[in-house]
N, C-alpha and C. Protein backbone atom coordinates (compact mmCIF):
# COMPACT_ATOMS: atom_id res chain seq x y z
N UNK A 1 -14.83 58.63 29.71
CA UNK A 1 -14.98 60.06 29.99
C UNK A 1 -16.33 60.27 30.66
N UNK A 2 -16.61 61.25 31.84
CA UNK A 2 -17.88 61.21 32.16
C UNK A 2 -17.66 62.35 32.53
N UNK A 3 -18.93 63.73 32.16
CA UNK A 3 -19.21 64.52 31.33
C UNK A 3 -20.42 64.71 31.81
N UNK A 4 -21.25 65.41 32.78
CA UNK A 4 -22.53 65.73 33.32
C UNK A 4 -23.01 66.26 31.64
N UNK A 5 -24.07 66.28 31.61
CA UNK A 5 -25.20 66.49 30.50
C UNK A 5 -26.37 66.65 30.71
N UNK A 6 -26.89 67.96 30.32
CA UNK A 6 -28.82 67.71 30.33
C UNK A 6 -29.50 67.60 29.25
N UNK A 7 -28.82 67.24 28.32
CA UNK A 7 -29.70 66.85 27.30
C UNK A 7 -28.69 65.78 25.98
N UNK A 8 -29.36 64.95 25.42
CA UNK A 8 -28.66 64.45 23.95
C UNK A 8 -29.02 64.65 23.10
N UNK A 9 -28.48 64.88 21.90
CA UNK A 9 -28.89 64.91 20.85
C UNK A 9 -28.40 63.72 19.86
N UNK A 10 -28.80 62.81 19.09
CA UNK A 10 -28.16 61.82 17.90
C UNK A 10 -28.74 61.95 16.69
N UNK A 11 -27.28 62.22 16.15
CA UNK A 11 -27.61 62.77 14.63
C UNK A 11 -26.90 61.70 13.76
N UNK A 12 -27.07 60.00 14.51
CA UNK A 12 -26.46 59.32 13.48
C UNK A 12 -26.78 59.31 12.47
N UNK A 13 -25.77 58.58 10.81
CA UNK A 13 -26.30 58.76 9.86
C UNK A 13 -26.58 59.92 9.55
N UNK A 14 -26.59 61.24 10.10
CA UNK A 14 -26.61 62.42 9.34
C UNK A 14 -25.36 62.95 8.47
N UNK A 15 -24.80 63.30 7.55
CA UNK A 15 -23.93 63.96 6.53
C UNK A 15 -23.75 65.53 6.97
N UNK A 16 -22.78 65.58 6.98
CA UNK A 16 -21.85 67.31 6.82
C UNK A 16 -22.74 67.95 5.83
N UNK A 17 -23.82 69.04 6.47
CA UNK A 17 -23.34 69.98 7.68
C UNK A 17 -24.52 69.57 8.65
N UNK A 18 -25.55 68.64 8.29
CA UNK A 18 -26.27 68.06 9.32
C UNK A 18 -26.12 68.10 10.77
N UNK A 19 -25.29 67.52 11.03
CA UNK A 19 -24.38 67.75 12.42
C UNK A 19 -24.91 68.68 13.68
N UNK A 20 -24.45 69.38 12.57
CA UNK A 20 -23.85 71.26 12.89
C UNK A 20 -25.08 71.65 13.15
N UNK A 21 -25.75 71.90 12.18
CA UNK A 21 -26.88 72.61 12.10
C UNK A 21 -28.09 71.90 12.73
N UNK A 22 -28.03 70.71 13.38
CA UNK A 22 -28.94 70.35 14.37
C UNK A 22 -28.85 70.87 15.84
N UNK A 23 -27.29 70.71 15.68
CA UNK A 23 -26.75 70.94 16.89
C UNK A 23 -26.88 72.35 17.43
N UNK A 24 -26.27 73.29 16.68
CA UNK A 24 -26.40 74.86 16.71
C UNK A 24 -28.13 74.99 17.49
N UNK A 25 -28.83 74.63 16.79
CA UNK A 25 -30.24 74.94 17.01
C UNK A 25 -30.73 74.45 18.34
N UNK A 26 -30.38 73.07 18.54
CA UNK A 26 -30.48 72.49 19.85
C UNK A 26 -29.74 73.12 20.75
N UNK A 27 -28.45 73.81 20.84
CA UNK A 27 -27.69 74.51 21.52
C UNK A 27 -28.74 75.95 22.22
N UNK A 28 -29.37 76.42 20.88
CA UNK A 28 -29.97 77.63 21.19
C UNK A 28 -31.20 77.40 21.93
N UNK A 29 -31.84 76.57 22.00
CA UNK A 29 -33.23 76.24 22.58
C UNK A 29 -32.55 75.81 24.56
N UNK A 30 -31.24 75.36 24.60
CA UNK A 30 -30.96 75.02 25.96
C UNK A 30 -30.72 76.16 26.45
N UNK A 31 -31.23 76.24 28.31
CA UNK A 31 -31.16 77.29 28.96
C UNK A 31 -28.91 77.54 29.23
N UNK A 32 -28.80 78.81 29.63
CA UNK A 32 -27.32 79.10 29.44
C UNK A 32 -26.77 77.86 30.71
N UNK A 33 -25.83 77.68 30.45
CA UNK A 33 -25.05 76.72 31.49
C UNK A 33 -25.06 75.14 31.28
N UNK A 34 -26.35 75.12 30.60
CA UNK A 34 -26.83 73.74 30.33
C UNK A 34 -25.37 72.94 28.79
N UNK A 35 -25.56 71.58 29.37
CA UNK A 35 -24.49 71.06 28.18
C UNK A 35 -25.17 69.98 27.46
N UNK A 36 -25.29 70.12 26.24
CA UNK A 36 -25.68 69.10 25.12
C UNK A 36 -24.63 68.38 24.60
N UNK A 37 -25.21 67.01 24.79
CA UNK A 37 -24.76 65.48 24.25
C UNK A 37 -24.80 65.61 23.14
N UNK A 38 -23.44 65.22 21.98
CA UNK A 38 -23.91 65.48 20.96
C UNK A 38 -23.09 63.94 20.04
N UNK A 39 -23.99 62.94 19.85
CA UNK A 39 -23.57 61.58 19.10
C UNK A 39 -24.03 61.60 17.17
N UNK A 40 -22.54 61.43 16.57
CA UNK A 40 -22.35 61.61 15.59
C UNK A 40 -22.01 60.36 14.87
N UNK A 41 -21.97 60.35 13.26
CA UNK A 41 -21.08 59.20 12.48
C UNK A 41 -20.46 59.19 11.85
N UNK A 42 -20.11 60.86 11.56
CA UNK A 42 -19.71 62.06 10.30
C UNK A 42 -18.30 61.95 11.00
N UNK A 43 -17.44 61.28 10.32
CA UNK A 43 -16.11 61.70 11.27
C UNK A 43 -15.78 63.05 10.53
N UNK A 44 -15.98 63.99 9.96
CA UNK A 44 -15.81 65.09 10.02
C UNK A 44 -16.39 66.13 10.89
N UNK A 45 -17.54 66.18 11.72
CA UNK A 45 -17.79 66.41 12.47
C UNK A 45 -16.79 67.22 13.47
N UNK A 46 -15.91 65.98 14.13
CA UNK A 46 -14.74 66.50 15.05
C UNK A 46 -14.35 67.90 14.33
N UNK A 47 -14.16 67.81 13.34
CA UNK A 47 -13.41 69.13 12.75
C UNK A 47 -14.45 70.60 12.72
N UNK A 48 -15.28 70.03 12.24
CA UNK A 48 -16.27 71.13 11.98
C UNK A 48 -17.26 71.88 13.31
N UNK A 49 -16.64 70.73 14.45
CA UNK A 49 -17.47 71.42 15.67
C UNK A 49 -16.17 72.77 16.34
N UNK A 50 -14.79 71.75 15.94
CA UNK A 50 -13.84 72.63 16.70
C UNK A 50 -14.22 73.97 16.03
N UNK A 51 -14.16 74.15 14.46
CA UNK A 51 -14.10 75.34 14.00
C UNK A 51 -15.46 76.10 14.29
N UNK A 52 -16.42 75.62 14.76
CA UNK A 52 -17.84 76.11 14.98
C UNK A 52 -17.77 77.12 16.24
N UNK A 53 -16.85 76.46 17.56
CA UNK A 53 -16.60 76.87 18.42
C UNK A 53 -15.57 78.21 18.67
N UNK A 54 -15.30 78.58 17.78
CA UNK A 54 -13.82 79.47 17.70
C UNK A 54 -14.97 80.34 16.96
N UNK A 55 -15.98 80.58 16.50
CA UNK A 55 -16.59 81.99 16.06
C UNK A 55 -18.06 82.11 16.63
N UNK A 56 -18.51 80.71 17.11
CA UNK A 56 -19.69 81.47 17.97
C UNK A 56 -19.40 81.90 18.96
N UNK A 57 -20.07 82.35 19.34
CA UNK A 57 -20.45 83.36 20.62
C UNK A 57 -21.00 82.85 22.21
N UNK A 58 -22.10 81.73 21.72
CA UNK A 58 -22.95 81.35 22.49
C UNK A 58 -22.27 79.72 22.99
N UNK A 59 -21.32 79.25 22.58
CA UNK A 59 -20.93 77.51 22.85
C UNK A 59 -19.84 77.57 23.36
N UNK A 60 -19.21 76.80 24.31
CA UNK A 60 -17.86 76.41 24.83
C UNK A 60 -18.02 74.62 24.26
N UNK A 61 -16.58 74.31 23.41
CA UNK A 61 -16.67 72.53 23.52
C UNK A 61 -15.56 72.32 24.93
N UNK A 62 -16.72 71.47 25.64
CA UNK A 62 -16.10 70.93 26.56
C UNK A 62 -14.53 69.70 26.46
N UNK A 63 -15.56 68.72 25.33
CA UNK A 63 -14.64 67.62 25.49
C UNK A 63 -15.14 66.91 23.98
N UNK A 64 -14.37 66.46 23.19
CA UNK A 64 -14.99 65.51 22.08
C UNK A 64 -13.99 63.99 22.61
N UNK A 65 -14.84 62.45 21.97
CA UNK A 65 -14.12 61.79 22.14
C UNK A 65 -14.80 60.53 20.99
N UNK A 66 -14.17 59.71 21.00
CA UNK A 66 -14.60 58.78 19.49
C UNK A 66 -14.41 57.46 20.56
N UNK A 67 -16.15 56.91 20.54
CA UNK A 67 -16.39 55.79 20.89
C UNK A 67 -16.72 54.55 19.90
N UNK A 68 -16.28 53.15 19.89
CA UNK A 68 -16.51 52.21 19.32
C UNK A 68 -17.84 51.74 19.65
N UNK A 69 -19.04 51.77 19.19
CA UNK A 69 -20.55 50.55 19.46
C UNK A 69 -20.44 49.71 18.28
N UNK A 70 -20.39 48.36 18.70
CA UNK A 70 -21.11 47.39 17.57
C UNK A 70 -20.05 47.77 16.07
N UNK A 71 -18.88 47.94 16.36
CA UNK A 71 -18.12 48.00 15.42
C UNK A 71 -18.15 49.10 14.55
N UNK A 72 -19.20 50.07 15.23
CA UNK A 72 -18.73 51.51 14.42
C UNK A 72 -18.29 52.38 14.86
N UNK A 73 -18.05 53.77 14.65
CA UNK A 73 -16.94 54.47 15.10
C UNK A 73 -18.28 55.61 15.62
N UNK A 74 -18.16 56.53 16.68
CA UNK A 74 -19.12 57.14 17.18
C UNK A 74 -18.57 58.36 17.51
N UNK A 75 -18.90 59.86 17.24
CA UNK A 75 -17.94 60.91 17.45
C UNK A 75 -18.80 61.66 18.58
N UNK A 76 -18.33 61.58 19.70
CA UNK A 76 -19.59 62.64 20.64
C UNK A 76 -18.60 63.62 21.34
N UNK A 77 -19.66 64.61 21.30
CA UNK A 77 -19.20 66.45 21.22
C UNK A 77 -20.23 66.49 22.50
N UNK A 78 -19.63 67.49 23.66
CA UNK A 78 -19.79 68.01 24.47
C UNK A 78 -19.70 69.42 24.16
N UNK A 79 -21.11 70.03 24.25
CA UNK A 79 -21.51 71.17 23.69
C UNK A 79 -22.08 71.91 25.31
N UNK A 80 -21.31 72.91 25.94
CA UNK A 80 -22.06 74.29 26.79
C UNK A 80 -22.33 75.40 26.62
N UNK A 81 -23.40 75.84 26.57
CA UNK A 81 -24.34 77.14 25.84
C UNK A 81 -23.73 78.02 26.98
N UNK A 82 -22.83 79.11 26.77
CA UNK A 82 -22.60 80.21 27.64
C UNK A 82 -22.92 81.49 27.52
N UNK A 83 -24.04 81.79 26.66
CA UNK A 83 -24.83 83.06 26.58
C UNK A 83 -26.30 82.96 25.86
């Protein structure tokens, strides 16, 4: 998948709601239009970004997709700040 980005964020090893709440914040600090990389290990994550997206205001998810490194499982969220 390739996915323009201006920024990443990695929150491996972080736990539910870690994720989220890095992310949210990093979301708010990017100028509007801009899209944040977002690499996870929380396979709950996937779930908790979809539902994140359906009541903010300020995020569109572009694309999520689950990559294999080094035999672990990797959840990255395509995050665009639209207000």
């Amino acid at each position: 998948m390739s996915i323009a980005y201006d920024q990443t964020l990695d929150v491996k090893g972080a736990k539910c709601p870690m994720p989220l709440v890095k992310s949210r914040k990093a979301v708010n600090e990017l100028p509007v239009g801009q899209v944040l990389k977002v690499i996870a290990t929380d396979r709950g994550s996937v779930a908790d970004f979809q539902g994140w997206v359906k009541t903010a205001k300020n995020v569109e998810l572009l694309a999520q997709e689950t990559v294999n490194e080094g035999g672990q499982d990797l959840f990255v969220h395509y995050l665009k700040r639209t207000a």
